[in-house]
Protein backbone atom coordinates (compact mmCIF):
# COMPACT_ATOMS: atom_id res chain seq x y z
CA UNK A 1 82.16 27.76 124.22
CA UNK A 2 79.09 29.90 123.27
CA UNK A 3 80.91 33.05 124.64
CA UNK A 4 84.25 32.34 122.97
CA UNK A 5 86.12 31.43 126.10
CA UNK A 6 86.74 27.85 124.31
CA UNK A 7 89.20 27.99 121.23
CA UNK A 8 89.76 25.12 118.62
CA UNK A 9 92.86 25.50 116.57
CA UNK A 10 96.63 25.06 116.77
CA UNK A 11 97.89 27.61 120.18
CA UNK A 12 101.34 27.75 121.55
CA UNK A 13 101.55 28.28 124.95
CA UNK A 14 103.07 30.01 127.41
CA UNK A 15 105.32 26.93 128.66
CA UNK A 16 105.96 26.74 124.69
CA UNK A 17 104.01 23.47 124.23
CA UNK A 18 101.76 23.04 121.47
CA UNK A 19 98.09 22.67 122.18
CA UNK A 20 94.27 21.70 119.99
CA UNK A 21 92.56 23.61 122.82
CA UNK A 22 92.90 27.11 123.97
CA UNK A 23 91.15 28.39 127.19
CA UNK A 24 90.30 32.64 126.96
CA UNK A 25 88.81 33.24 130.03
CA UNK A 26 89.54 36.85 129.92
CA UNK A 27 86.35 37.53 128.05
CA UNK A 28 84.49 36.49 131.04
CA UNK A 29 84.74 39.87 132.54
CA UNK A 30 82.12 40.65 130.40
CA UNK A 31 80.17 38.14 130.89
CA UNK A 32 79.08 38.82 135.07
CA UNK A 33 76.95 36.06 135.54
CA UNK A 34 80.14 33.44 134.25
CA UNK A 35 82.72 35.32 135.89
CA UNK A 36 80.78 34.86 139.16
CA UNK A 37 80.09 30.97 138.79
CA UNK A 38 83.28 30.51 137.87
CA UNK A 39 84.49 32.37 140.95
CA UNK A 40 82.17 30.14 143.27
CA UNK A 41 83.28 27.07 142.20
CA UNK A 42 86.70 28.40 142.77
CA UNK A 43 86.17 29.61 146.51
CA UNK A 44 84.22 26.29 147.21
CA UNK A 45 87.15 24.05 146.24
CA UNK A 46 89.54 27.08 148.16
CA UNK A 47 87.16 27.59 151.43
CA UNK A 48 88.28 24.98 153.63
CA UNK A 49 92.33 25.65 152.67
CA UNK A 50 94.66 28.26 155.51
CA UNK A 51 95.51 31.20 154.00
CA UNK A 52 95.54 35.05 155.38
CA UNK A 53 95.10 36.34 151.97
CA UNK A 54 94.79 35.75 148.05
CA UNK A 55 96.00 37.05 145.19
CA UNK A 56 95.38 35.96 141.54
CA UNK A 57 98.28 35.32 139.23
CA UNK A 58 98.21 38.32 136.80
CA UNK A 59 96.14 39.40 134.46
CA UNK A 60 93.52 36.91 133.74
CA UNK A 61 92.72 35.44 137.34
CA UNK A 62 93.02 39.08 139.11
CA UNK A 63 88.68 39.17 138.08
CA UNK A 64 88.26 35.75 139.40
CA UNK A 65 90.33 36.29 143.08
CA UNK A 66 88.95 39.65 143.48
CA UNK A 67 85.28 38.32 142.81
CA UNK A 68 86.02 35.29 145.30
CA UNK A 69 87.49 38.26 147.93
CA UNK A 70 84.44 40.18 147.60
CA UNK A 71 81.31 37.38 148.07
CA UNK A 72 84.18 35.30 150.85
CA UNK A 73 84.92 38.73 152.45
CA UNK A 74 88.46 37.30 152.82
CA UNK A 75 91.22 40.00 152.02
CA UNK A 76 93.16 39.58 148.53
CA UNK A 77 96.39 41.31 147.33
CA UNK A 78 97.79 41.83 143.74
CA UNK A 79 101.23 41.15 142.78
CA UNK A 80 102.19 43.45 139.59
CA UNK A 81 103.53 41.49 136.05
CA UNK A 82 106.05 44.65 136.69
CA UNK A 83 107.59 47.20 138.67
CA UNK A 84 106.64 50.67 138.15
CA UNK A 85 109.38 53.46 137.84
CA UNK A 86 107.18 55.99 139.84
CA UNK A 87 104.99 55.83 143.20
CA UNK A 88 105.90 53.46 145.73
CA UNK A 89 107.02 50.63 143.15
CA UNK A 90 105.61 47.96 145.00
CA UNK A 91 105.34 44.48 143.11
CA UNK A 92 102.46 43.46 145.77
CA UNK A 93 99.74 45.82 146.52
CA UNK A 94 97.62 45.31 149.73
CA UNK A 95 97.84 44.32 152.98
CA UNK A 96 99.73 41.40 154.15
CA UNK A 97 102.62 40.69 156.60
CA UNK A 98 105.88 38.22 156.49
CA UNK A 99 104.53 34.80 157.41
CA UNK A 100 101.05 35.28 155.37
CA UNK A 101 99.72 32.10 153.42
CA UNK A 102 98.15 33.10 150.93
CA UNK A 103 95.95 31.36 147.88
CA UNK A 104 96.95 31.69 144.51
CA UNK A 105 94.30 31.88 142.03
CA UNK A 106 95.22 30.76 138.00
CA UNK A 107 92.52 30.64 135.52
CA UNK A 108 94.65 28.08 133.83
CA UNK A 109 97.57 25.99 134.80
CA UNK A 110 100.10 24.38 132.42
CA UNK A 111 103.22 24.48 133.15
CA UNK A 112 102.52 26.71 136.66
CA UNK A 113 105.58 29.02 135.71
CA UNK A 114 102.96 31.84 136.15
CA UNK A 115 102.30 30.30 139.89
CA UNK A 116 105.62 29.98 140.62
CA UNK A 117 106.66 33.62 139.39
CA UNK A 118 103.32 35.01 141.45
CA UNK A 119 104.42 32.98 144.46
CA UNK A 120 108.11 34.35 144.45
């Protein structure tokens, strides 16, 4: 709460419901020392899971997965929001092949439409 991640109020969310309690973890990229404890306790409850790779649902869980690829030295990808018009216009950047499990990392789960559209 001290750093503002914690919101009181009336928020509608994504999935459209209506909530007291709003969770802004985005401001924990500037916050190191957070983003990395929150990253830990997200590998230690991942660790022991079968994936190849991981990718974090975008925007807001891209810090925590890459953190978690970096300290686990387990290799993460990144799926775009959208295509680009120009380049390769790839939707997933990285390295991965068909079959792949991978972990999906979500700061905060509701309805998990943004799991589900990550995951497609």
């Amino acid at each position: 709460h001290e750093i503002g991640a914690v919101k009181f109020g009336e928020f509608k969310l994504k999935s459209g419901i209506m909530s007291p309690v709003y969770f802004d973890l985005r401001v924990t990229v500037s916050y190191p020392k957070i983003l990395k404890q929150i990253s830990d306790q997200l590998w230690e409850i991942s660790k022991d899971g079968t994936f190849d790779v991981m990718c974090g649902v975008p925007y807001t869980a891209l810090p925590f997965a890459t953190a978690m690829s970096v300290s686990s030295g387990r290799p993460m990808i990144m799926r775009r929001k959208e295509a680009k018009d120009y380049g390769t216009k790839k939707m997933v950047e990285g390295v991965y092949k068909s079959g792949d499990k991978c972990l999906i990392v979500e700061d905060v789960v509701t309805s998990g439409a943004s799991v589900n559209e990550t995951s497609a």
